[in-house]
Each structure stands twice: as C-alpha cells, then as structure tokens.
N, C-alpha and C. Protein backbone atom coordinates (compact mmCIF):
# COMPACT_ATOMS: atom_id res chain seq x y z
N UNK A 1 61.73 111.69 66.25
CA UNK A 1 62.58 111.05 65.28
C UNK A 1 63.61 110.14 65.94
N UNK A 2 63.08 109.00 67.09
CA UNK A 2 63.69 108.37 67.57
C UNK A 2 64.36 107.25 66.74
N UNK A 3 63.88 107.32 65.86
CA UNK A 3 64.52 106.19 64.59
C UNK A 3 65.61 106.46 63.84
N UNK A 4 65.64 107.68 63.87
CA UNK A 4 67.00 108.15 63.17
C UNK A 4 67.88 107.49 63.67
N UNK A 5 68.10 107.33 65.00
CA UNK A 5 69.29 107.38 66.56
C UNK A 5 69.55 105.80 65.86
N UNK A 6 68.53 104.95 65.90
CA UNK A 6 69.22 103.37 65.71
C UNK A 6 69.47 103.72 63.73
N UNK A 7 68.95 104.50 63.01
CA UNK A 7 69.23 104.41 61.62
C UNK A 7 70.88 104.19 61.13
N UNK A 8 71.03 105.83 62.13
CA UNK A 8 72.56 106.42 62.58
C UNK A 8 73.60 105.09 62.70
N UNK A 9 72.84 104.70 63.84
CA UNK A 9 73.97 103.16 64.42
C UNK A 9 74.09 102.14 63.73
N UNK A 10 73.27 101.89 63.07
CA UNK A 10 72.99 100.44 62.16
C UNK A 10 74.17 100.82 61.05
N UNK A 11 74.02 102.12 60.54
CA UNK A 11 74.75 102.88 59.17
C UNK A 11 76.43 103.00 59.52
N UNK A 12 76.43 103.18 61.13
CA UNK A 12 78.16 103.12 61.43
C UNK A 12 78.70 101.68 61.22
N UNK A 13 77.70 101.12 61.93
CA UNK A 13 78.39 99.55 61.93
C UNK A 13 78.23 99.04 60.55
N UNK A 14 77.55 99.23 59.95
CA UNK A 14 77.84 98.79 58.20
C UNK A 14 78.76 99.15 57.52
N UNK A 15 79.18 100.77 57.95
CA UNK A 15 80.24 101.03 57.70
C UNK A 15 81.49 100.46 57.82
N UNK A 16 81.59 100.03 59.36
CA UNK A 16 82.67 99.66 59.52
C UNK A 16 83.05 98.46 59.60
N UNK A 17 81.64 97.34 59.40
CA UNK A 17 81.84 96.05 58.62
C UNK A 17 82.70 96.02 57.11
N UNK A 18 81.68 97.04 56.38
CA UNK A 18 82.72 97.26 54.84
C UNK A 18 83.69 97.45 54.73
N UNK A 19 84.16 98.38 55.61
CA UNK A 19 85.62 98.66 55.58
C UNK A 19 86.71 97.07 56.03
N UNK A 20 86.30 96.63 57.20
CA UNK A 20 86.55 95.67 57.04
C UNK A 20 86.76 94.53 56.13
N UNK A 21 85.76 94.24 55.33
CA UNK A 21 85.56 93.65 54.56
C UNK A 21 86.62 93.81 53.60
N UNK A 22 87.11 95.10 52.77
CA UNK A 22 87.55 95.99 52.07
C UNK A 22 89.12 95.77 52.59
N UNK A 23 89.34 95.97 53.76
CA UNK A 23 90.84 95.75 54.32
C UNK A 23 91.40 94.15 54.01
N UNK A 24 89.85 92.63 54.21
CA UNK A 24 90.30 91.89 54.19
C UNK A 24 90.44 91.33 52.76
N UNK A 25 89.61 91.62 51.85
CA UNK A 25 90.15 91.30 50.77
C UNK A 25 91.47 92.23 49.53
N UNK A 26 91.39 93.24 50.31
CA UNK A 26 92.88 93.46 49.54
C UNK A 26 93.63 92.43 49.94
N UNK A 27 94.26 92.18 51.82
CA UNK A 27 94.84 91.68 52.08
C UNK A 27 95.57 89.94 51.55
N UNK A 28 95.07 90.00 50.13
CA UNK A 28 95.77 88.54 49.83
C UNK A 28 94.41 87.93 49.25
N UNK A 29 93.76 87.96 49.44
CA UNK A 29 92.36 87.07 49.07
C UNK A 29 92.84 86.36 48.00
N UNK A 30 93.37 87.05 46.95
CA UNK A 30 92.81 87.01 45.38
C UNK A 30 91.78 87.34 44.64
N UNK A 31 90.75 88.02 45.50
CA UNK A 31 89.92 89.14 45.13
C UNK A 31 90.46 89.94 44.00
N UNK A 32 89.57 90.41 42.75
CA UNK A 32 89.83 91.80 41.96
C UNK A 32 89.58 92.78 42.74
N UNK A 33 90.84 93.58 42.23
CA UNK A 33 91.06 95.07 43.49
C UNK A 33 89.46 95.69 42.89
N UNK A 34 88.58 95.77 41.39
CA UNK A 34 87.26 96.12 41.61
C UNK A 34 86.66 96.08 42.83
N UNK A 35 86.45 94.31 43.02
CA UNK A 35 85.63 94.44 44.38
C UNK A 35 85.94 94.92 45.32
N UNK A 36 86.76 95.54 45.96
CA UNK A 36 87.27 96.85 46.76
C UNK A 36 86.82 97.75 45.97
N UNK A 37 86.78 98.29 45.71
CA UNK A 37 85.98 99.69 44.68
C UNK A 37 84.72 99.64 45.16
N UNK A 38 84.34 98.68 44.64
CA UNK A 38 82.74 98.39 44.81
C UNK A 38 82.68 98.94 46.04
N UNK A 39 83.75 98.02 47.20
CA UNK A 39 83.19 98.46 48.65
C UNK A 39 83.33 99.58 48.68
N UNK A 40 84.26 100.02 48.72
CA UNK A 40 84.39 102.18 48.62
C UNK A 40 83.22 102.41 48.29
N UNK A 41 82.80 102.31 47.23
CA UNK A 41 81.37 102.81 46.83
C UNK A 41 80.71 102.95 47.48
N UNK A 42 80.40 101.52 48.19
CA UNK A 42 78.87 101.31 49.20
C UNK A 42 79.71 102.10 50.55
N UNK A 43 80.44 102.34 50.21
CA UNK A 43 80.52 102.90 52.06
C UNK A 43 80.26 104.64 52.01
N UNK A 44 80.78 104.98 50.73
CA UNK A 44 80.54 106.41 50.26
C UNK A 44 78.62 106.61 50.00
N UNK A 45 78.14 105.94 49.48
CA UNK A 45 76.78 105.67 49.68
C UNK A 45 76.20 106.13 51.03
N UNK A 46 76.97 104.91 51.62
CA UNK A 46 76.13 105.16 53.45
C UNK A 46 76.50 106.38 53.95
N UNK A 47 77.37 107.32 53.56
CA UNK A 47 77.76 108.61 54.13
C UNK A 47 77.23 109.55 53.58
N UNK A 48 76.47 109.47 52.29
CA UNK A 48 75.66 110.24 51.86
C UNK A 48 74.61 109.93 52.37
N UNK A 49 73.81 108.93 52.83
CA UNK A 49 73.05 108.44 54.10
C UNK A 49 72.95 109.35 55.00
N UNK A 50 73.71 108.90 55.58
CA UNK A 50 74.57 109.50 57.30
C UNK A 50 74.30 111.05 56.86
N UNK A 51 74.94 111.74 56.01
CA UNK A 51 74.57 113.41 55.80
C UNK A 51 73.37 113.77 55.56
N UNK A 52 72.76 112.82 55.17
CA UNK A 52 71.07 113.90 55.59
C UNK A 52 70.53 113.55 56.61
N UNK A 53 70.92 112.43 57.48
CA UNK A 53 70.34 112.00 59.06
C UNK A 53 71.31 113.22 59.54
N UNK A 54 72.30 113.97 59.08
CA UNK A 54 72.90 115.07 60.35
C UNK A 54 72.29 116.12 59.95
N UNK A 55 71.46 116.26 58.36
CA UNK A 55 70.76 117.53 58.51
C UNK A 55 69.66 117.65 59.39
N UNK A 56 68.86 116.41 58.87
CA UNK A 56 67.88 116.48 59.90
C UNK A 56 67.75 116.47 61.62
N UNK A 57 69.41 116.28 61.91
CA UNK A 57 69.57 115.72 63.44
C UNK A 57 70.88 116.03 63.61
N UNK A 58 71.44 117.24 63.34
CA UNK A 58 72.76 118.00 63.82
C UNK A 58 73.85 117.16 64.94
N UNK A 59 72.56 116.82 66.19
CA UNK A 59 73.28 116.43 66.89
C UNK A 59 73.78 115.29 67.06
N UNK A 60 73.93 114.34 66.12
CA UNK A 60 74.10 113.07 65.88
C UNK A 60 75.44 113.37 64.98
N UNK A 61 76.12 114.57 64.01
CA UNK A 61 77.04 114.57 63.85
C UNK A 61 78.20 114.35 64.79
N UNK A 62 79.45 113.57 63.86
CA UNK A 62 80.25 113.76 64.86
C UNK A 62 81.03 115.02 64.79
N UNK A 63 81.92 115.15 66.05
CA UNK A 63 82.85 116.58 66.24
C UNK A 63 83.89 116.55 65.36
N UNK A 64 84.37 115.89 64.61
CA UNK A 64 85.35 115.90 64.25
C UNK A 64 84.60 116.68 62.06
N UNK A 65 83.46 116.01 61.76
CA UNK A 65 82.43 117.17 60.66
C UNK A 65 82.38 117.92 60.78
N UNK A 66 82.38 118.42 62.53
CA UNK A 66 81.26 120.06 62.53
C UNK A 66 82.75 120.94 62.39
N UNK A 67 82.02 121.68 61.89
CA UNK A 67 82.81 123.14 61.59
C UNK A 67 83.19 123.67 63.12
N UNK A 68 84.90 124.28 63.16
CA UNK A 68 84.84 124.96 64.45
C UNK A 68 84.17 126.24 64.87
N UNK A 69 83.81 126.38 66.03
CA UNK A 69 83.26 127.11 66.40
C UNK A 69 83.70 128.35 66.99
N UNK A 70 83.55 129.81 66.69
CA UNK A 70 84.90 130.57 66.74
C UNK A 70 84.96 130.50 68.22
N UNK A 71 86.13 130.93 68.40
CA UNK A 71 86.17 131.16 70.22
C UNK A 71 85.64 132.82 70.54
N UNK A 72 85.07 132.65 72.00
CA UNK A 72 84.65 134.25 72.01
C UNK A 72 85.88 134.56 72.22
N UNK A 73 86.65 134.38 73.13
CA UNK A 73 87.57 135.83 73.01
C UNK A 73 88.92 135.71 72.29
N UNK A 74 88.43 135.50 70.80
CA UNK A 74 89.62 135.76 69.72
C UNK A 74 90.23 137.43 69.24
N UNK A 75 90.95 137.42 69.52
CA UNK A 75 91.35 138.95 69.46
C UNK A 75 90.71 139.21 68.05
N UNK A 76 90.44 140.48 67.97
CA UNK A 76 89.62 140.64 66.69
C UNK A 76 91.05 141.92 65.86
N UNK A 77 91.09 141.47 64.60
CA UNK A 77 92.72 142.35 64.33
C UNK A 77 91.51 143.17 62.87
C-alpha cells in the first residue's frame, strides 16, 4: 500500500493550500465570509480522508492524534 504514503502527502499539502487560501481571503479580499466556510468544509472533508488512510496505515498518523501511551512504570494507586 505504497500509494497511500503519496495519497497521505498530496492530502497534507491540499490541506494546507486551503487553509491558506481560507486565511487569504478573510484577510480583506472582499470575499463572502461563506466562501471561507466552504473552505472549512473541504478541508474537514480531506481529514475524514486522512482518517481512514490512518486506519488502514496507523503509522502514517501523526503523534500529536495518537492516544498516549501509558508509561510502564506509572505507580499503580
């Protein structure tokens, strides 16, 4: 499932084109704040994307998703 790996990458950087995008037309455009919405949308889209490429491929999540992991030697009360 070597395709996932560039799926993954293609899906960040779209991401973070939109967001872009999204930052520059609030910023003054004269854009309707909708079309910001819209972008939210499509970026919430691609992350529902992105979450089934980490079911299928865990390790492509990032650390900051994954659940912590307990420590072994947590005192146990």
């Amino acid at each position: 499932m070597a395709k996932l790996d560039n799926i993954h990458a293609k899906l960040l950087e779209a991401a973070s084109l939109l967001d872009d995008a999204a930052r520059e037309m609030r910023d003054g455009t004269g854009m309707p704040p909708e079309h910001v919405a819209k972008i939210g949308a499509a970026m919430a889209e691609v992350m529902m994307v992105r979450h089934q490429i980490y079911v299928l491929r865990p390790d492509l999540m990032p650390a900051y998703l994954r659940a912590p992991e307990p420590s072994a030697g947590k005192d146990k009360e």
